[in-house]
C-alpha atoms as a PDB file:
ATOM      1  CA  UNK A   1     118.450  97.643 118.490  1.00  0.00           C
ATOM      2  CA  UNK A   2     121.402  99.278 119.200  1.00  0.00           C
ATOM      3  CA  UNK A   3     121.306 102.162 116.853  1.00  0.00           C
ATOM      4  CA  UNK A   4     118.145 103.499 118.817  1.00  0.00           C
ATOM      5  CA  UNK A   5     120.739 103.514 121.989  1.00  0.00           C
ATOM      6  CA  UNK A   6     122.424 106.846 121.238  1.00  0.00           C
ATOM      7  CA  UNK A   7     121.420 109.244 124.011  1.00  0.00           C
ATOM      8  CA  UNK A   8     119.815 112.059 121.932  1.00  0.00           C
ATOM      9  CA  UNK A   9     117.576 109.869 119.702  1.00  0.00           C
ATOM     10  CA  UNK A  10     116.238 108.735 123.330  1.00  0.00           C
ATOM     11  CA  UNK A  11     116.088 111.818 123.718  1.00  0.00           C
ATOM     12  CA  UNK A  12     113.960 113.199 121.035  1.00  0.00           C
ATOM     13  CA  UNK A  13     111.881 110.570 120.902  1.00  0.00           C
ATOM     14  CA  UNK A  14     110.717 111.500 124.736  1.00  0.00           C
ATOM     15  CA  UNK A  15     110.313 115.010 123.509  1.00  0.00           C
ATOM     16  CA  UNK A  16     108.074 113.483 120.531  1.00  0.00           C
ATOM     17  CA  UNK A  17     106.040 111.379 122.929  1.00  0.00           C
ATOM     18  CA  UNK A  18     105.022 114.378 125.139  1.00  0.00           C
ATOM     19  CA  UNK A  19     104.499 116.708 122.515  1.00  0.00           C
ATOM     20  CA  UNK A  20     101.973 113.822 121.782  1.00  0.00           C
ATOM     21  CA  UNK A  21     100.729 113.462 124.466  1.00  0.00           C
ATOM     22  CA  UNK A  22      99.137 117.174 124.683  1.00  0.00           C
ATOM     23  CA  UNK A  23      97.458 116.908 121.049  1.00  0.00           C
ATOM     24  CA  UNK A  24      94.185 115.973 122.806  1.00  0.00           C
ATOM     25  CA  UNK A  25      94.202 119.221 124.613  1.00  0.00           C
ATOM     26  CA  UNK A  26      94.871 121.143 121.776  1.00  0.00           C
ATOM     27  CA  UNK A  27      91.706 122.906 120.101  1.00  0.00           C
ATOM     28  CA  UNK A  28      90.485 121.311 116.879  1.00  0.00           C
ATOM     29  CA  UNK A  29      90.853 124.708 115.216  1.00  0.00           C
ATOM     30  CA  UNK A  30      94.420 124.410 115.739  1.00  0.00           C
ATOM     31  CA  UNK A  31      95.403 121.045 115.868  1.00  0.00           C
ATOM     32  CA  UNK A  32      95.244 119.974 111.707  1.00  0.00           C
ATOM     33  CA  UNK A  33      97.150 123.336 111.076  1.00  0.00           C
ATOM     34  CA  UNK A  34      99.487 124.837 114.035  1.00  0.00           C
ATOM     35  CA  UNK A  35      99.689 121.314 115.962  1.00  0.00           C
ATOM     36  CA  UNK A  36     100.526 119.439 112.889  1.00  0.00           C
ATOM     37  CA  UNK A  37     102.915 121.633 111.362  1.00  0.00           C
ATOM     38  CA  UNK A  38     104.961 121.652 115.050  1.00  0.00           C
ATOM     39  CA  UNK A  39     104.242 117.634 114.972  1.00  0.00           C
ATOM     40  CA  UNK A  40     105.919 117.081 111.563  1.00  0.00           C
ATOM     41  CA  UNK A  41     108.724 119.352 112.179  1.00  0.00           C
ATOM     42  CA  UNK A  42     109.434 116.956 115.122  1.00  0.00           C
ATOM     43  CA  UNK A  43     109.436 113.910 112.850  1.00  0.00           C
ATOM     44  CA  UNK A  44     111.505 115.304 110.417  1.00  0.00           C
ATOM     45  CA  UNK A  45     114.139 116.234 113.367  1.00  0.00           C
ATOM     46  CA  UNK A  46     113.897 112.768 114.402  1.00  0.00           C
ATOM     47  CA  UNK A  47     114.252 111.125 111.345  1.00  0.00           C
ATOM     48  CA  UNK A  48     117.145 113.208 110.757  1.00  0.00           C
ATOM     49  CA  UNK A  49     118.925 112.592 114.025  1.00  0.00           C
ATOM     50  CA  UNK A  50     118.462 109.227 112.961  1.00  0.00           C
ATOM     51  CA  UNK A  51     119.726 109.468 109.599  1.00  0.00           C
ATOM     52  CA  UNK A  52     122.946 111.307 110.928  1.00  0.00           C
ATOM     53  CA  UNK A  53     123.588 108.875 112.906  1.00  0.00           C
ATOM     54  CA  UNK A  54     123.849 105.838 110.260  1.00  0.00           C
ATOM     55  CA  UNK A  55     125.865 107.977 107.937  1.00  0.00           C
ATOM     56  CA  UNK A  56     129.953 108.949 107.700  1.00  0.00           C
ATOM     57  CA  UNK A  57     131.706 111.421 109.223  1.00  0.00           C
ATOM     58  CA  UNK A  58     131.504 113.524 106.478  1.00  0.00           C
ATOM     59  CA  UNK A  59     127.682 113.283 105.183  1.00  0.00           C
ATOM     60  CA  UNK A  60     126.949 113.904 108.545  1.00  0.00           C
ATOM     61  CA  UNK A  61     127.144 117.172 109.421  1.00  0.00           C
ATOM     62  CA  UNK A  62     124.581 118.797 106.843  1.00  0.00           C
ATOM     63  CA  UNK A  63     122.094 116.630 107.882  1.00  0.00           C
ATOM     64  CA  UNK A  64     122.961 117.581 111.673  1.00  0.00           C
ATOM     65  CA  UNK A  65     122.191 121.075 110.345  1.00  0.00           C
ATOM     66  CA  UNK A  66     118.780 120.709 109.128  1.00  0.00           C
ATOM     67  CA  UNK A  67     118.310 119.111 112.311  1.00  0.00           C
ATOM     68  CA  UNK A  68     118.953 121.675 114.279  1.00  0.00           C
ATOM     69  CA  UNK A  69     117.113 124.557 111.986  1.00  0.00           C
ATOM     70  CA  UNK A  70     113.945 122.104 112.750  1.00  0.00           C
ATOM     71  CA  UNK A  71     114.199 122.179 115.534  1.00  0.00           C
ATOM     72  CA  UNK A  72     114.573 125.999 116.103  1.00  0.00           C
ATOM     73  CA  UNK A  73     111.237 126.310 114.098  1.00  0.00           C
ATOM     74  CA  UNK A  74     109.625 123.541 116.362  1.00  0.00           C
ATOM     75  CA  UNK A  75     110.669 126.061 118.890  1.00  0.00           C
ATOM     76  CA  UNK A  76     109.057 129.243 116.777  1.00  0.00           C
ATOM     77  CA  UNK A  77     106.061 127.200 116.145  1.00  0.00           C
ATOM     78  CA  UNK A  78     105.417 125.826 119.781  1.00  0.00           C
ATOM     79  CA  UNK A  79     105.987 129.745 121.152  1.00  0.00           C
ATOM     80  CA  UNK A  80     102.950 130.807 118.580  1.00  0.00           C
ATOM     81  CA  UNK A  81     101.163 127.638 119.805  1.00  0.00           C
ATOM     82  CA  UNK A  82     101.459 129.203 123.549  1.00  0.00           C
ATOM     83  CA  UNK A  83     100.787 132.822 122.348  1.00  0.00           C
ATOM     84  CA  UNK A  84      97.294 132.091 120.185  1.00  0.00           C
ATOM     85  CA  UNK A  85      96.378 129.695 123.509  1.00  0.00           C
ATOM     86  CA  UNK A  86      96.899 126.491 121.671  1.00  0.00           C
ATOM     87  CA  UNK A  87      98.965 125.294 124.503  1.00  0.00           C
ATOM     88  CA  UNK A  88      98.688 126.047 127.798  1.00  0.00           C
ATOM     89  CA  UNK A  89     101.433 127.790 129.596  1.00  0.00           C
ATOM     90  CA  UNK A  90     102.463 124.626 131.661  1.00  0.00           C
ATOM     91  CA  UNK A  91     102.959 122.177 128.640  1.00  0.00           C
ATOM     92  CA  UNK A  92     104.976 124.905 126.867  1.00  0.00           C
ATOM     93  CA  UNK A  93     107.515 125.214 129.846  1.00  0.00           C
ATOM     94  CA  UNK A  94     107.307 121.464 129.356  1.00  0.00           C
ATOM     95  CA  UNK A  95     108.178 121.398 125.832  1.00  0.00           C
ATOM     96  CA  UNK A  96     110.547 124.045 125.780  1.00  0.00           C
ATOM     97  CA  UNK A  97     112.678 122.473 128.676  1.00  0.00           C
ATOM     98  CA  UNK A  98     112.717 119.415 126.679  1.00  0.00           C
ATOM     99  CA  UNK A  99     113.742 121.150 123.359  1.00  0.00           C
ATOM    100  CA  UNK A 100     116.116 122.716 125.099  1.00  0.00           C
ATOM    101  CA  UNK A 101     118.552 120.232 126.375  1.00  0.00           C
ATOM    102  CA  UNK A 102     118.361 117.908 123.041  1.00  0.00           C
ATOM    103  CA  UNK A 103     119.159 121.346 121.021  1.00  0.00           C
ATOM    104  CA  UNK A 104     122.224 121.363 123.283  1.00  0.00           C
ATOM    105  CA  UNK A 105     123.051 117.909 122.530  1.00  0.00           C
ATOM    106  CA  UNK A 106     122.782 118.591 119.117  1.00  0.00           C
ATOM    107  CA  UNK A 107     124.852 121.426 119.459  1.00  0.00           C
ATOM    108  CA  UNK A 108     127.197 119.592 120.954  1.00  0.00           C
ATOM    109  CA  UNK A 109     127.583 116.850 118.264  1.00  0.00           C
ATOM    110  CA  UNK A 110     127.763 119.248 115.366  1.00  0.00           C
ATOM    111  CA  UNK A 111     130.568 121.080 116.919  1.00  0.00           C
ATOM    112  CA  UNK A 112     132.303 117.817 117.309  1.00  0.00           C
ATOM    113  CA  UNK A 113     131.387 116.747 113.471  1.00  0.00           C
ATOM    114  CA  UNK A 114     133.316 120.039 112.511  1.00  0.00           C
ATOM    115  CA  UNK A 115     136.263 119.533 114.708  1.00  0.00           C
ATOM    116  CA  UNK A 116     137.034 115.939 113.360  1.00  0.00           C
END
């Protein structure tokens, strides 16, 4: 499927699948309120990304937006995951790296959305 080619879907979805892959290290306390409030942030980001890129030019760029708020609470959330020892200190250098580079590929495509 070609529409799953686009490098920052790939890109997200490896982000998804290693946030994932921690939830079994996560402490039941926190993983059906802090864990799954970061987890469906994610989603929602993805889904979005996905969205955006299956729409027009110009009914893309909100949804790019919302996107990128997502995932700058995803980044919030997974801090306070780190700081209340949710997540150790090694998968949040993990998760931030990856957060990191697909917020600046996000970045990057809403600047050119508002330049076209």
């Amino acid at each position: 499927m070609e529409q799953f080619d686009i490098p920052i879907f790939k890109k997200i979805y490896e982000l998804y699948r290693n946030f994932y892959s921690f939830r079994n290290s996560v402490p039941k306390q926190d993983r059906y309120t802090l864990w799954q409030k970061c987890e469906n942030i994610l989603l929602d980001s993805l889904e979005n990304i996905l969205l955006a890129s299956q729409m027009s030019k110009k009914e893309k760029l909100p949804v790019l937006e919302k996107a990128s708020l997502q995932l700058n609470l995803f980044r919030i959330f997974t801090r306070l995951a780190k700081e209340v020892k949710a997540l150790d200190n090694k998968k949040y250098v993990s998760l931030q790296k990856n957060t990191d580079e697909v917020g600046r590929m996000l970045g990057g495509w809403i600047k050119s959305t508002r330049s076209e």
